[in-house]
N, C-alpha and C. Protein backbone atom coordinates (compact mmCIF):
# COMPACT_ATOMS: atom_id res chain seq x y z
N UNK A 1 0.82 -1.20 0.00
CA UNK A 1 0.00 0.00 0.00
C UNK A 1 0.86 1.27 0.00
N UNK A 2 1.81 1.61 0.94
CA UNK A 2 2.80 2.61 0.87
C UNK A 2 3.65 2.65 -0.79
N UNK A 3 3.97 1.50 -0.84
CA UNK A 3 4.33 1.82 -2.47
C UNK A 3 3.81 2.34 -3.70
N UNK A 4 2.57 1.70 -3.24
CA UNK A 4 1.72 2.02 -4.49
C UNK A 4 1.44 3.69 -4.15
N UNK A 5 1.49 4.19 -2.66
CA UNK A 5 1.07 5.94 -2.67
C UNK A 5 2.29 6.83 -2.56
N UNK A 6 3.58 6.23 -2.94
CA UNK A 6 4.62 6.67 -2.90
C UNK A 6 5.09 6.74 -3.94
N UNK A 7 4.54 5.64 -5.11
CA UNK A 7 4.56 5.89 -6.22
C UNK A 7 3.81 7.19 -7.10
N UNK A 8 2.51 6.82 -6.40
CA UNK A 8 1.34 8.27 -6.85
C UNK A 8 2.25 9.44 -6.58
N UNK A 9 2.75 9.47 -5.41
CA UNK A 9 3.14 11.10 -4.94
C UNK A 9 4.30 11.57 -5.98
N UNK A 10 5.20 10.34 -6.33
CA UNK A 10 6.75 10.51 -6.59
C UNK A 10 5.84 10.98 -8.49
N UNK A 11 5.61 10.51 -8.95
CA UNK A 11 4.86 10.55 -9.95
C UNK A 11 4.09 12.49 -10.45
N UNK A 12 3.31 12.38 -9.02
CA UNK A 12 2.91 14.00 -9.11
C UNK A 12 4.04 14.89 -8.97
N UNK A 13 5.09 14.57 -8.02
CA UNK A 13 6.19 15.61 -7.58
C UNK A 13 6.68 15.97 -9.00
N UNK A 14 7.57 14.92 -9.75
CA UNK A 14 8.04 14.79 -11.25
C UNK A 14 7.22 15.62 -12.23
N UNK A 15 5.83 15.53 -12.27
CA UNK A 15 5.10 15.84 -13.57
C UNK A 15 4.91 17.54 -12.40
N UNK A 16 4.87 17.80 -11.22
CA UNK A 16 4.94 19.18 -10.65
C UNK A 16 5.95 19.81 -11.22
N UNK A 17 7.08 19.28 -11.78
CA UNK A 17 8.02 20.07 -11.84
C UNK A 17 8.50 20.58 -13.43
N UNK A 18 7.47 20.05 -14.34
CA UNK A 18 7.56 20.03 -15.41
C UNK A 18 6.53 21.52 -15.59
N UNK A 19 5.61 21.76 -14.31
CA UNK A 19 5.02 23.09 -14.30
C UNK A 19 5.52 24.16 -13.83
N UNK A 20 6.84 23.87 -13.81
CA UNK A 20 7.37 24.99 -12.60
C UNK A 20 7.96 26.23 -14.00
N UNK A 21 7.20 27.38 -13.36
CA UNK A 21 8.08 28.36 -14.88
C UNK A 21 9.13 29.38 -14.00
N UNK A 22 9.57 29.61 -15.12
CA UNK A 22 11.20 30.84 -15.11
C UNK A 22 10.86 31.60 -14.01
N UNK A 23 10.17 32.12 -13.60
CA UNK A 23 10.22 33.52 -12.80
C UNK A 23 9.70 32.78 -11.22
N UNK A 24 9.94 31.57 -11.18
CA UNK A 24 9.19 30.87 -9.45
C UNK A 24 11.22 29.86 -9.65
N UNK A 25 11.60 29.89 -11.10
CA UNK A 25 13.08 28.79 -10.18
C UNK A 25 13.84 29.77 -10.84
N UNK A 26 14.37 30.80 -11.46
CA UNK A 26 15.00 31.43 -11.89
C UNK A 26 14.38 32.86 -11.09
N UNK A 27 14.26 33.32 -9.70
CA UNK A 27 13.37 34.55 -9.24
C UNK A 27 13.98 36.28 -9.87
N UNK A 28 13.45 36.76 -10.66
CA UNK A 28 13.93 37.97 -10.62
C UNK A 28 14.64 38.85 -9.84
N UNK A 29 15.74 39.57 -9.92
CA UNK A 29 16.15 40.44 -8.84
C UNK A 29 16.50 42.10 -9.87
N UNK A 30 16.52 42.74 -8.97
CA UNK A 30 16.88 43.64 -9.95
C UNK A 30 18.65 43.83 -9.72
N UNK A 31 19.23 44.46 -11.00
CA UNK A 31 20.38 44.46 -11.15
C UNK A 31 20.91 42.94 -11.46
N UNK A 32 20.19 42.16 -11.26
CA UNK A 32 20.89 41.07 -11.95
C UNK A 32 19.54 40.35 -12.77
N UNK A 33 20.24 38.92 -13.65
CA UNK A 33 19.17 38.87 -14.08
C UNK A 33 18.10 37.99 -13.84
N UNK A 34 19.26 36.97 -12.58
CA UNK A 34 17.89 36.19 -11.85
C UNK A 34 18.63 35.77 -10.67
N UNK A 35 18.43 35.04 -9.82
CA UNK A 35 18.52 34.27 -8.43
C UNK A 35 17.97 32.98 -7.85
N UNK A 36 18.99 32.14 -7.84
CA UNK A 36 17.90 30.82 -7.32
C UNK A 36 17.65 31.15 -6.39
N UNK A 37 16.10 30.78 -5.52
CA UNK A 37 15.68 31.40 -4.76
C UNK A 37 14.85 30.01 -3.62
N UNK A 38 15.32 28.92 -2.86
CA UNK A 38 14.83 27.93 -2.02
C UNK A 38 12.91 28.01 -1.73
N UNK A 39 12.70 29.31 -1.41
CA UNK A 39 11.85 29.65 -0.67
C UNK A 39 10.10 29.41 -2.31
N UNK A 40 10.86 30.22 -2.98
CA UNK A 40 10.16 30.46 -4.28
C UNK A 40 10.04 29.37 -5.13
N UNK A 41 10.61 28.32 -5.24
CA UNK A 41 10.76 27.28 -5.83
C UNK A 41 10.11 26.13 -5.46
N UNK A 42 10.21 25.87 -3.72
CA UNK A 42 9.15 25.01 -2.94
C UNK A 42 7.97 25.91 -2.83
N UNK A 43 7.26 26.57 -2.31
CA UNK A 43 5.81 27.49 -2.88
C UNK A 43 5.37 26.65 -4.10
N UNK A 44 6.06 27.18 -5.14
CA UNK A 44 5.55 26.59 -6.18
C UNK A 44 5.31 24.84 -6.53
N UNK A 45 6.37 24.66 -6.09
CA UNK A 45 6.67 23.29 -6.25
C UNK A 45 5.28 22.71 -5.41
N UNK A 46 5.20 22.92 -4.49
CA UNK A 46 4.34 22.88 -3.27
C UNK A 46 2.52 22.97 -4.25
N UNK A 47 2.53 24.54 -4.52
CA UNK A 47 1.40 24.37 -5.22
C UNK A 47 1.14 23.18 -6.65
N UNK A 48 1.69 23.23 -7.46
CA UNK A 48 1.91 22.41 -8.34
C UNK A 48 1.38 21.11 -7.98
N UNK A 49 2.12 20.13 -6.98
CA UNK A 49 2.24 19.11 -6.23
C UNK A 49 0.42 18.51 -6.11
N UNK A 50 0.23 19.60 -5.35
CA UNK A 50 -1.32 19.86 -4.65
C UNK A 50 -2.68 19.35 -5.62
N UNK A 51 -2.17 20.53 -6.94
CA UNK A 51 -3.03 20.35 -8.01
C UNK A 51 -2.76 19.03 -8.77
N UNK A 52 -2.01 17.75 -8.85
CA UNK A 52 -1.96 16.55 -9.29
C UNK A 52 -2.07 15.56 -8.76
N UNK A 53 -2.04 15.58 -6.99
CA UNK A 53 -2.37 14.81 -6.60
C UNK A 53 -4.42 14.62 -6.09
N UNK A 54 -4.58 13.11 -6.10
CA UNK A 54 -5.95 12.55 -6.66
C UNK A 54 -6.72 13.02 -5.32
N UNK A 55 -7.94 13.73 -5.31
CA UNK A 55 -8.62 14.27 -4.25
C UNK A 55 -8.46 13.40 -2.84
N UNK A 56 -8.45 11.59 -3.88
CA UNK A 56 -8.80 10.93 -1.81
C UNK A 56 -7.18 10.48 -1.41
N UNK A 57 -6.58 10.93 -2.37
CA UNK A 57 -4.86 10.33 -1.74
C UNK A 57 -5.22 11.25 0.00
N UNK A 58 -4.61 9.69 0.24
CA UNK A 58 -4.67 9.18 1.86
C UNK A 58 -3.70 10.28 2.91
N UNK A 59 -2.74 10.48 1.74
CA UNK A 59 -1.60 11.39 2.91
C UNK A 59 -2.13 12.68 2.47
N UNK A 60 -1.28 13.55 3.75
CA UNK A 60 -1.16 15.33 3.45
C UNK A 60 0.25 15.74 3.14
N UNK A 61 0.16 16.52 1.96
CA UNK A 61 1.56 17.23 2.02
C UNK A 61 1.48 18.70 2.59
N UNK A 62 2.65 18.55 3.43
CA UNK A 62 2.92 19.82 4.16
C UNK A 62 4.17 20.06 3.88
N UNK A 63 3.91 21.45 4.16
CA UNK A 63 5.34 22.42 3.86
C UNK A 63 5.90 22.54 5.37
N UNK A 64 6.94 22.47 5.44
CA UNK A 64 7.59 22.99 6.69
C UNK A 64 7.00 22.77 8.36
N UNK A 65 7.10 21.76 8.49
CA UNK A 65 6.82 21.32 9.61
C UNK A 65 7.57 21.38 10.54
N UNK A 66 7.69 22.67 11.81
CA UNK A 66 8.53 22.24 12.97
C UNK A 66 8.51 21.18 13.52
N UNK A 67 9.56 20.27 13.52
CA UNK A 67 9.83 19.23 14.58
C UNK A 67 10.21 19.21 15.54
N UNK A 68 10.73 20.28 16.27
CA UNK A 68 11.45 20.83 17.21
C UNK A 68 10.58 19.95 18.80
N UNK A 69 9.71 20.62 18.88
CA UNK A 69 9.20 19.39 19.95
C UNK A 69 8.43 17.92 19.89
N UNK A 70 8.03 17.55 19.01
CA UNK A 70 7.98 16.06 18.99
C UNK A 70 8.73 15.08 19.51
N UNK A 71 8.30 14.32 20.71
CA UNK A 71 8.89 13.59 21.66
C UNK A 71 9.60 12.69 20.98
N UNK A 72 9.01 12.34 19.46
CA UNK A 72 9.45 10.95 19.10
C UNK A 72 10.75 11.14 18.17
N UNK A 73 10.77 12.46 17.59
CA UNK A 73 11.79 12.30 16.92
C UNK A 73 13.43 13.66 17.46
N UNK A 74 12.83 14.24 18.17
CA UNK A 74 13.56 15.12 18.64
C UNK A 74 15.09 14.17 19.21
N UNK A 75 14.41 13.38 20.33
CA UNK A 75 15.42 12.89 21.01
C UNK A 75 15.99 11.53 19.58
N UNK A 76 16.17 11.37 18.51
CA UNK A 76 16.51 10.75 17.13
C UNK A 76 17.51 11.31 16.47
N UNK A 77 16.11 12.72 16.06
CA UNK A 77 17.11 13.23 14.84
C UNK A 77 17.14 14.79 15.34
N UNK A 78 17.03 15.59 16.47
CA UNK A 78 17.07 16.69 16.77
C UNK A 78 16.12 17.71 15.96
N UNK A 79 16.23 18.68 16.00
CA UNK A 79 15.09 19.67 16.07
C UNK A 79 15.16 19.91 14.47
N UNK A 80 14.27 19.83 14.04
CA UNK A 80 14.69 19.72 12.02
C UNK A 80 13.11 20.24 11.88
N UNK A 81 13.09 20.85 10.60
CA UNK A 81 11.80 21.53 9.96
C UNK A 81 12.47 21.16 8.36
N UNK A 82 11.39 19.70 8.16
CA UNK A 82 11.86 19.30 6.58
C UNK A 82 11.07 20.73 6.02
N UNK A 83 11.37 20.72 4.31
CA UNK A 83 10.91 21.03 3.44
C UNK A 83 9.53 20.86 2.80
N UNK A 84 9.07 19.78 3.08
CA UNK A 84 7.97 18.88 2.88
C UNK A 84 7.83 17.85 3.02
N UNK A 85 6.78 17.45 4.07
CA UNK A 85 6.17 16.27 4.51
C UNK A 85 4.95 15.45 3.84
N UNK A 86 4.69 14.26 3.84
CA UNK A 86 3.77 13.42 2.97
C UNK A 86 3.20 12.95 4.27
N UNK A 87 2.54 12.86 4.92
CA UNK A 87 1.83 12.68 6.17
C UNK A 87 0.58 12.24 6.37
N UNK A 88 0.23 12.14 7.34
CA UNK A 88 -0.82 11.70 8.45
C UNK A 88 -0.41 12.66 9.82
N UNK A 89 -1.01 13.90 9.66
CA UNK A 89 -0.73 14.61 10.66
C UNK A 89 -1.07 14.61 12.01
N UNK A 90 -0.59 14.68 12.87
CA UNK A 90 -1.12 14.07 14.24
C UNK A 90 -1.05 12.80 14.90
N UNK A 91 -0.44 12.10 13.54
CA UNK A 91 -0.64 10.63 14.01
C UNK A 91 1.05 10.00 13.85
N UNK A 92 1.48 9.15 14.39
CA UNK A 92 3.09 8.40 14.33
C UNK A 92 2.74 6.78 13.95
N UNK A 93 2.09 6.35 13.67
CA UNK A 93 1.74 5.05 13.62
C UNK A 93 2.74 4.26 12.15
N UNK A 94 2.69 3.09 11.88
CA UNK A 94 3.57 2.80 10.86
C UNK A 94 2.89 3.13 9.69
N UNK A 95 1.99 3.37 9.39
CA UNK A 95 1.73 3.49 7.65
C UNK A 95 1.09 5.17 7.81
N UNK A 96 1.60 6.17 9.16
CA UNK A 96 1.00 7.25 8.93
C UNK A 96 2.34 8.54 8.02
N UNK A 97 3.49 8.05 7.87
CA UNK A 97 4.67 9.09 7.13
C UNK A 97 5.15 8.43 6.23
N UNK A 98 5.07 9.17 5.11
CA UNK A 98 5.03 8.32 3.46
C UNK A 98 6.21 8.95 3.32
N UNK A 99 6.60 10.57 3.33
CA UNK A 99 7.56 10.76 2.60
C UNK A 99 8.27 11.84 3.53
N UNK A 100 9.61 12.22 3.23
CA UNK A 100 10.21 13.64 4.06
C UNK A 100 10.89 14.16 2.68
N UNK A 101 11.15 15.55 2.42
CA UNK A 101 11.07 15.93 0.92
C UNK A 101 12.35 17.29 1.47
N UNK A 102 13.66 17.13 0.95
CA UNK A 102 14.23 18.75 1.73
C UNK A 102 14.82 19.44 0.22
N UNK A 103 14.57 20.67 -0.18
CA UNK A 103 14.55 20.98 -1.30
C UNK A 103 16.40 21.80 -1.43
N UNK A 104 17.17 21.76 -2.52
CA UNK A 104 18.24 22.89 -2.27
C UNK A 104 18.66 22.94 -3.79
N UNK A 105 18.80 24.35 -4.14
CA UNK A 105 19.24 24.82 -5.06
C UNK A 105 20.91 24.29 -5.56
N UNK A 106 20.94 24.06 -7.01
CA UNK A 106 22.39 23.86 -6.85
C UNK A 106 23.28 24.43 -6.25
N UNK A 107 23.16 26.13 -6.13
CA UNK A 107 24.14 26.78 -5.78
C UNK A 107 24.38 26.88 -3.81
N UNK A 108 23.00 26.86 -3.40
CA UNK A 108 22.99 26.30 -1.63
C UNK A 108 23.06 24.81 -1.32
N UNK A 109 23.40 23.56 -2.28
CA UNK A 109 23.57 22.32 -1.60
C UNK A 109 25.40 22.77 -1.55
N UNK A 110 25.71 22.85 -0.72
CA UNK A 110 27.11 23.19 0.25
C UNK A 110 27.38 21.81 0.65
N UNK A 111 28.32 20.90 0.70
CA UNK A 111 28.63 19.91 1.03
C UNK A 111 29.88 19.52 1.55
N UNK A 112 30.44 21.06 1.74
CA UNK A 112 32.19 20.95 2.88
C UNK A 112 31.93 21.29 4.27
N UNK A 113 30.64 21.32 4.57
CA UNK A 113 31.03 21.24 6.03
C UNK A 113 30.00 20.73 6.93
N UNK A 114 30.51 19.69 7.44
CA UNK A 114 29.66 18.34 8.20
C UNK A 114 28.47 19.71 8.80
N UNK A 115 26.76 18.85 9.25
CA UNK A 115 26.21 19.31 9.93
C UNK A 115 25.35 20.89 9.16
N UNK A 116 25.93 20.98 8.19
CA UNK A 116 25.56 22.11 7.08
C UNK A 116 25.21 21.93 6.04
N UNK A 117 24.23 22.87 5.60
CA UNK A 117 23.99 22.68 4.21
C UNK A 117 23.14 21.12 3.56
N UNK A 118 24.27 20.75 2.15
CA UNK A 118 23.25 19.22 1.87
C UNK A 118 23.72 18.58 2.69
N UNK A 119 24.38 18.40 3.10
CA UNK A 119 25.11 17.26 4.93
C UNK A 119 24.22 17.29 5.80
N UNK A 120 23.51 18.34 6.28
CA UNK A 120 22.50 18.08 6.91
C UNK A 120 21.39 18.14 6.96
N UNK A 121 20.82 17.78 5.44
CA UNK A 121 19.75 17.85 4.86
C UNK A 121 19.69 15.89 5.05
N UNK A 122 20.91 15.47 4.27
CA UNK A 122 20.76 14.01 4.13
C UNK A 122 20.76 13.38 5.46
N UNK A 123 21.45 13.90 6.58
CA UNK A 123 21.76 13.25 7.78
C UNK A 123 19.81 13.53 8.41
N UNK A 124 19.43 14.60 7.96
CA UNK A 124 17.48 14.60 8.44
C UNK A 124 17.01 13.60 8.39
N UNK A 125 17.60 13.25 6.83
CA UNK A 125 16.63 12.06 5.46
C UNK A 125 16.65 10.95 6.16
N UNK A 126 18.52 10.63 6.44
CA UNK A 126 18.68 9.69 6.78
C UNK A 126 17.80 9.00 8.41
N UNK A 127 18.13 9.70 8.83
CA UNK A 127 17.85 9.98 9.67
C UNK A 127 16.08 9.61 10.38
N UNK A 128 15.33 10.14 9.65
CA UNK A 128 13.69 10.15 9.79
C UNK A 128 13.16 8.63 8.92
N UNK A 129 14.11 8.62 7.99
CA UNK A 129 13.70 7.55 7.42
C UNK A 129 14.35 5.88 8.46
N UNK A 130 14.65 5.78 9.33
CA UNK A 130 15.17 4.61 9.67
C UNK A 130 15.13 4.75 11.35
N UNK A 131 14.06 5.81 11.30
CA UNK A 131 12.89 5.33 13.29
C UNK A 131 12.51 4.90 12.62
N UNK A 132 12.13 4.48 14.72
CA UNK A 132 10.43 3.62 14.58
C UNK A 132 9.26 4.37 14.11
N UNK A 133 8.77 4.20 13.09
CA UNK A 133 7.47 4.35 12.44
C UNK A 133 8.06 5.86 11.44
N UNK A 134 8.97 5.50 11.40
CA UNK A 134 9.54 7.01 9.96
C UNK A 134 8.52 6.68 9.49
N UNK A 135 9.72 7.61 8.41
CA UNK A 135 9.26 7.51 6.78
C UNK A 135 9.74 6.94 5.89
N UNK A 136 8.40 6.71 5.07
CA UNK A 136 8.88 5.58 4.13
C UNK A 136 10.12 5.68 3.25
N UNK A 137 9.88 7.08 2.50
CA UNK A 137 10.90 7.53 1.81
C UNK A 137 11.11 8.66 1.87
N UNK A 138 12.80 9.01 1.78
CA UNK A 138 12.89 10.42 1.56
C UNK A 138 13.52 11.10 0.09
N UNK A 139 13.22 12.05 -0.07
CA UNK A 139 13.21 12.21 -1.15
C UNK A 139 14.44 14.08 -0.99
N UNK A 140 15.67 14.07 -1.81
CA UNK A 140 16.10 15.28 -1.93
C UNK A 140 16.04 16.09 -2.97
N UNK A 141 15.69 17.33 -3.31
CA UNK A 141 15.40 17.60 -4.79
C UNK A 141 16.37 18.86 -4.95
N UNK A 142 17.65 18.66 -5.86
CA UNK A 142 18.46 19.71 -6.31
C UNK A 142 18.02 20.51 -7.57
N UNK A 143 17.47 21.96 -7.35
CA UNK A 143 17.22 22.40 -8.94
C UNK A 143 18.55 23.27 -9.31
N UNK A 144 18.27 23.73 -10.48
CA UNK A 144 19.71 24.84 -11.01
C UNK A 144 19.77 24.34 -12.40
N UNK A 145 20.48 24.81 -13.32
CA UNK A 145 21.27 24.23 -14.71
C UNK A 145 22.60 24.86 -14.62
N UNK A 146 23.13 25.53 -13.37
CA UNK A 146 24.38 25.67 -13.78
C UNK A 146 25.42 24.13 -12.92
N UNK A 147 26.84 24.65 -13.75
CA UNK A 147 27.60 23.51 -12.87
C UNK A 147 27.80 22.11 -12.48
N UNK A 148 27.82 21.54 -13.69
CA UNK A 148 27.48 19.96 -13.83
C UNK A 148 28.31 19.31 -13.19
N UNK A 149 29.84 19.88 -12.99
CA UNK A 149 30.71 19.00 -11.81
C UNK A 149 30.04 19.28 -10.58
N UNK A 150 29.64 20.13 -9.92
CA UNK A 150 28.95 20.66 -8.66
C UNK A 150 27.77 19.01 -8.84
N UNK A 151 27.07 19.29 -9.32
CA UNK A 151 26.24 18.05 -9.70
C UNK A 151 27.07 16.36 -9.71
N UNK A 152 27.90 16.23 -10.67
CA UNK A 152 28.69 14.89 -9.77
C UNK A 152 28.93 14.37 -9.44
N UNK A 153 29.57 16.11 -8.22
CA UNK A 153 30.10 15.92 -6.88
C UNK A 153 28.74 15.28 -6.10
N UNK A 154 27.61 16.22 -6.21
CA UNK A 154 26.26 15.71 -5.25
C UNK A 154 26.31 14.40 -5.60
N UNK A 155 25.67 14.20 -6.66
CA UNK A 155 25.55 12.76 -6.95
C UNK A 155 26.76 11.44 -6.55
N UNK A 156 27.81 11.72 -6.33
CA UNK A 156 28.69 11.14 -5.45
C UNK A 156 28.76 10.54 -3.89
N UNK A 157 28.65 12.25 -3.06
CA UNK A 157 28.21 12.48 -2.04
C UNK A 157 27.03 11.54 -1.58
N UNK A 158 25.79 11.90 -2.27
CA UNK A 158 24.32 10.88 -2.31
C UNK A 158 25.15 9.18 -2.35
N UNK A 159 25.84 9.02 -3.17
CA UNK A 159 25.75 7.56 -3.26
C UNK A 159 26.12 6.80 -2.16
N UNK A 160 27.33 7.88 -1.65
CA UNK A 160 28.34 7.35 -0.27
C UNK A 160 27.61 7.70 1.11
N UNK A 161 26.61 8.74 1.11
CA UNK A 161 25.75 8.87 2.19
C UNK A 161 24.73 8.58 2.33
N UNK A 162 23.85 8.03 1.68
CA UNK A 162 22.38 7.72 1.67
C UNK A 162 22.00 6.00 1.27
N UNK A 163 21.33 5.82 1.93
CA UNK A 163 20.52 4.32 1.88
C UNK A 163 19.91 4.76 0.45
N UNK A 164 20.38 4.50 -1.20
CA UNK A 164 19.58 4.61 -2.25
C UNK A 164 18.17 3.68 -2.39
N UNK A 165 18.07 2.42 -1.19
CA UNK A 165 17.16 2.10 -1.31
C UNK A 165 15.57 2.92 -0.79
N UNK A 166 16.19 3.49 0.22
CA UNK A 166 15.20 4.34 0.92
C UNK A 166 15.19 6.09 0.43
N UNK A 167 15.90 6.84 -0.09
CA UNK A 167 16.71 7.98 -0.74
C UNK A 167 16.97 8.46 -2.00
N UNK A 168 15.97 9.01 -2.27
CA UNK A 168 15.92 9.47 -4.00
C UNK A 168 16.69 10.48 -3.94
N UNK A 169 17.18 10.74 -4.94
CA UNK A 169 17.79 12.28 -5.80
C UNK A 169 17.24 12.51 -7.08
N UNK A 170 16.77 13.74 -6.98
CA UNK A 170 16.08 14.16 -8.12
C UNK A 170 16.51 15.75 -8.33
N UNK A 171 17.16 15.88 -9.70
CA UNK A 171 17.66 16.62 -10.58
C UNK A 171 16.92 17.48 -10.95
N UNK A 172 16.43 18.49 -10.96
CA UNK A 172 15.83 20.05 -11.62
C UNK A 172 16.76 20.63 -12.54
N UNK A 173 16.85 20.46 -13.46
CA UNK A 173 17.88 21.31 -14.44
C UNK A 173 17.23 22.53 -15.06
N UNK A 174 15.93 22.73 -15.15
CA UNK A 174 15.38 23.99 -16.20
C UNK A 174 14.32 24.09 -15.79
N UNK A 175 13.46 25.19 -15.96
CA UNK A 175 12.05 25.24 -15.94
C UNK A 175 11.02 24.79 -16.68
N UNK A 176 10.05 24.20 -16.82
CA UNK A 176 9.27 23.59 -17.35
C UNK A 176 9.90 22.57 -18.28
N UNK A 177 10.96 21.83 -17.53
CA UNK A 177 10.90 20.84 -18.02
C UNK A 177 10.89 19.68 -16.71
N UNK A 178 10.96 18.48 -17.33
CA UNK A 178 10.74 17.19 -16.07
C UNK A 178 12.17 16.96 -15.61
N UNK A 179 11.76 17.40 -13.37
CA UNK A 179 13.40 16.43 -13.42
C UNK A 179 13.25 14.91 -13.69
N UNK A 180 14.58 14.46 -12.94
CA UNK A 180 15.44 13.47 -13.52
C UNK A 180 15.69 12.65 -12.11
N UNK A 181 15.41 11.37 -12.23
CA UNK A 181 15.78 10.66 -11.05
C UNK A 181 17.00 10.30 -11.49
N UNK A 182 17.96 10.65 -10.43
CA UNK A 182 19.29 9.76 -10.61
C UNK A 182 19.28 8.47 -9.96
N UNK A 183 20.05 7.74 -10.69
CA UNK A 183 19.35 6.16 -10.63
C UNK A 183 21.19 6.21 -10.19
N UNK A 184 21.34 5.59 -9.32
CA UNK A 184 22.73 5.27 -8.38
C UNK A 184 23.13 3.28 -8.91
N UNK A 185 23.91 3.44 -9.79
CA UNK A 185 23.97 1.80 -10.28
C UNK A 185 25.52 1.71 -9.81
């Protein structure tokens, strides 16, 4: 059952991102001519998401959930506010957390210094996904088109830090087009 709604979600996230346009992942600034922007990118992503998934899908996606006091995972994985949650809110039971979702721009996944940045985005992932009654899957989503060694490097990093069985990476390269699961062989 979790597969089959982890499939639905992973499915909507992908075809969400094929809606995402220039001015929500590329944000305007003035004096320059754009800015990746974390905040502007999940919003959207977020809305997008919303509008593809099927009215009675079972879970909720939420944006930004303090974890900070939750008995169950505080004393685990410390005080963390994912990006987006696939949930059963209120509830910890085993089939109530489908997914944990932490979003970072190519140019903010930072990966030189333990406890920072994508280091401690994956150590969340890792992390939430392997309590009692986690989540099923976690999912990290890098957007950008610049810097393909920067990219890689992530994709490196991911292979040597993350359970790929439980741990997606998914690629954003452009706007309105579909990311890209990196498939770790």
């Amino acid at each position: 059952m979790k597969e089959q709604s982890f499939e639905i979600f992973l499915n909507a996230l992908l075809s969400a991102t094929e809606k995402i346009e220039e001015k929500y992942f590329h944000l305007p600034v003035t004096y320059r001519a754009y800015i990746y922007r974390e905040r502007a990118y999940c919003y959207e992503l977020y809305h997008q998401i919303r509008k593809l998934l099927p009215i009675d899908f079972q879970y909720v996606l939420s944006g930004e959930i303090n974890k900070a006091g939750h008995p169950l995972i505080v004393g685990s994985c410390g005080s963390i506010t994912p990006d987006f949650l696939v949930h059963n809110p209120g509830h910890m039971g085993g089939d109530d957390n489908l997914a944990i979702i932490e979003v970072k721009t190519i140019i903010g996944a930072d990966f030189t210094t333990e406890g920072e940045g994508l280091l401690k985005d994956i150590e969340t992932i890792q992390c939430m996904t392997s309590i009692k009654n986690g989540y099923y899957k976690g999912i990290i989503v890098i957007f950008g088109s610049e810097n393909n060694e920067k990219k890689t490097q992530i994709e490196r990093i991911y292979k040597e830090r993350c359970d790929t069985e439980k741990v997606i990476l998914i690629i954003h390269d452009n706007p309105l087009e579909r990311a890209r699961l990196f498939l770790s062989q």
